[in-house]
N, C-alpha and C. Protein backbone atom coordinates (compact mmCIF):
# COMPACT_ATOMS: atom_id res chain seq x y z
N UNK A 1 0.85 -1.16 0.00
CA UNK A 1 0.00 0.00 0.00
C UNK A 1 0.91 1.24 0.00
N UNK A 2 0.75 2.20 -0.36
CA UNK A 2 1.20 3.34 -0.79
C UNK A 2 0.65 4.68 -1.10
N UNK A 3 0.97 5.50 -0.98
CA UNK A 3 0.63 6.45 -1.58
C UNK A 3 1.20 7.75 -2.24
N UNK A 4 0.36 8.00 -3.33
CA UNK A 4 0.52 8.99 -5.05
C UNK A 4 -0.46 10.07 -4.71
N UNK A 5 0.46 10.90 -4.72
CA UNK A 5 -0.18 12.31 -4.82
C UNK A 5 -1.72 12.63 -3.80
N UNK A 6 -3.00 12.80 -4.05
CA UNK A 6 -3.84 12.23 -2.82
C UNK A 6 -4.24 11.11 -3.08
N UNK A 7 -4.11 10.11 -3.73
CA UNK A 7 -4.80 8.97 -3.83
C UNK A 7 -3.62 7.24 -2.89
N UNK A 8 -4.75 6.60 -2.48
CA UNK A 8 -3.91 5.74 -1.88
C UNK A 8 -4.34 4.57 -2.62
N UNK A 9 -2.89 3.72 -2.95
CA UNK A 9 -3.22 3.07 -4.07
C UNK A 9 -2.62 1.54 -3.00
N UNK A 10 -3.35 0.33 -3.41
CA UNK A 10 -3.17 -0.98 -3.20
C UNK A 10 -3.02 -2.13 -3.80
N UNK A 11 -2.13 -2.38 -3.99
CA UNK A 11 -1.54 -3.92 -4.67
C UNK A 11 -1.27 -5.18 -4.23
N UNK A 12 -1.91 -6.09 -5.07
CA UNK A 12 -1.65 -7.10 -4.94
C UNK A 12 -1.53 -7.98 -5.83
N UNK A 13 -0.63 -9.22 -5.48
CA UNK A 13 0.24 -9.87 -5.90
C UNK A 13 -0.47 -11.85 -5.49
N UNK A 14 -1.19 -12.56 -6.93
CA UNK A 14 -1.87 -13.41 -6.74
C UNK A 14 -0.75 -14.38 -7.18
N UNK A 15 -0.71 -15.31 -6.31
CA UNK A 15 0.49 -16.77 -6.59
C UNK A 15 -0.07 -17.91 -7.21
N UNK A 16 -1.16 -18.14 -6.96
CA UNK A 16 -2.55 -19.22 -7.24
C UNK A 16 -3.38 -19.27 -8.12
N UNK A 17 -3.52 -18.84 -9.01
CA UNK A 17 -5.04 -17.78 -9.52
C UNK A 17 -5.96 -19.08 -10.31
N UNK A 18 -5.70 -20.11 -9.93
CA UNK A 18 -6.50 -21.50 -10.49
C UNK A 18 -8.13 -21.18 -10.06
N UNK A 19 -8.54 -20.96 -9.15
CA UNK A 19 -9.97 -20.05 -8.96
C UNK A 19 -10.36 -19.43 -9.29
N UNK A 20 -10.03 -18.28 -9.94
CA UNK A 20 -10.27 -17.62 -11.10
C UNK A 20 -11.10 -18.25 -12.83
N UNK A 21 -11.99 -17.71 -12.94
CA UNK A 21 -12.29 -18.64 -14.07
C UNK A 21 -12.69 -16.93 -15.21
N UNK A 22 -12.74 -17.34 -16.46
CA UNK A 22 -12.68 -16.06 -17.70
C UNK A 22 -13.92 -16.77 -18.54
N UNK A 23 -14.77 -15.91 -19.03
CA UNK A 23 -16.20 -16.61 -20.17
C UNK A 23 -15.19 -15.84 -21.62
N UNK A 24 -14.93 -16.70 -21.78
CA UNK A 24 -14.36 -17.00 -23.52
C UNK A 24 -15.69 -17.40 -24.59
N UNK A 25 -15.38 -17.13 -26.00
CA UNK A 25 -16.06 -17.55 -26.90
C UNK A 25 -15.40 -17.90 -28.03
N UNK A 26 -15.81 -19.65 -28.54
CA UNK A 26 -15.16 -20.59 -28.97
C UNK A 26 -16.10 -20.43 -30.14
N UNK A 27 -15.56 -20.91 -31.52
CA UNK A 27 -16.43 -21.33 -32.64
C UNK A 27 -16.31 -22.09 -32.92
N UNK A 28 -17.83 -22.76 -33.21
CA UNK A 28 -17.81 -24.47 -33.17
C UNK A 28 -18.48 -24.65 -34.72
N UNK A 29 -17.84 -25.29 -35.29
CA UNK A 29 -18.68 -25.51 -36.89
C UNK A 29 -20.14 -27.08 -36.38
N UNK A 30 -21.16 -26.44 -36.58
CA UNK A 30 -21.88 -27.56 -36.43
C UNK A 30 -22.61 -27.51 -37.93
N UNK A 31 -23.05 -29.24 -38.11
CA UNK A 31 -23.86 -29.69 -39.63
C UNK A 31 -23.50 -28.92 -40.56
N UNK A 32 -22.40 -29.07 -40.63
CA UNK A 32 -22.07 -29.40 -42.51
C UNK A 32 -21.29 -27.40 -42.80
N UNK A 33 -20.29 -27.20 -41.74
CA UNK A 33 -19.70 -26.16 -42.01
C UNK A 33 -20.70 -24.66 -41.26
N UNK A 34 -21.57 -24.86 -40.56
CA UNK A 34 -22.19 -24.16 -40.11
C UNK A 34 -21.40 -23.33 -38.62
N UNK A 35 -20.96 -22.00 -38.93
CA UNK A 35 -20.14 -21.86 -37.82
C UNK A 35 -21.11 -21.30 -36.89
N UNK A 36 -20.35 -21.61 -35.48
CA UNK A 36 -21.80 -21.20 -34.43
C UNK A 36 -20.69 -20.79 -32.87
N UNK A 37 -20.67 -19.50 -32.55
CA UNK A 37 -20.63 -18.84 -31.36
C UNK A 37 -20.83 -19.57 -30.17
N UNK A 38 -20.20 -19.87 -29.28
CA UNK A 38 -20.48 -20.22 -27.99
C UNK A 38 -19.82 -19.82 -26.56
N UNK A 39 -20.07 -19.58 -25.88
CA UNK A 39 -19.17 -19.24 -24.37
C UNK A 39 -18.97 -19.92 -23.35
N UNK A 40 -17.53 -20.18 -23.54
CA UNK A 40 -17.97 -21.40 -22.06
C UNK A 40 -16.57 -20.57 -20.85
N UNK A 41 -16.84 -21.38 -19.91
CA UNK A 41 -15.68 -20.76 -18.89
C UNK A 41 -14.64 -21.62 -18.43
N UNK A 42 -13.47 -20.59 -19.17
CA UNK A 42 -12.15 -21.13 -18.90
C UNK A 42 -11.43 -21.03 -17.41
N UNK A 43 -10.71 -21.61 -17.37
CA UNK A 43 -9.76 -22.04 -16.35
C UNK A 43 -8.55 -22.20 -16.50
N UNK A 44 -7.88 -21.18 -15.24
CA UNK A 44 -5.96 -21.04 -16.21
C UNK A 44 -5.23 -21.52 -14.86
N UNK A 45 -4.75 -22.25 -14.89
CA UNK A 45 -3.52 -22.99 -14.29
C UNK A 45 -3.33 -24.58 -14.38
């Protein structure tokens, strides 16, 4: 923690971040070249 000019600013620093999950969107060709949008939720570690 610190502080800039008047503002007090706080950082942090994640070691783990496997709990974290992101909604991505994948394209999936369905029947016969038909491309089709979908969102599913990723997971990074």
């Amino acid at each position: 923690m610190y502080d800039k000019g008047n503002n007090l600013r706080i950082e942090v620093t994640i070691n783990n971040p496997r709990d974290f999950k992101v909604m991505k969107e994948k394209e999936v060709i369905i029947e016969h070249e038909k491309l089709e949008t979908i969102k599913e939720w990723v997971t990074y570690g």
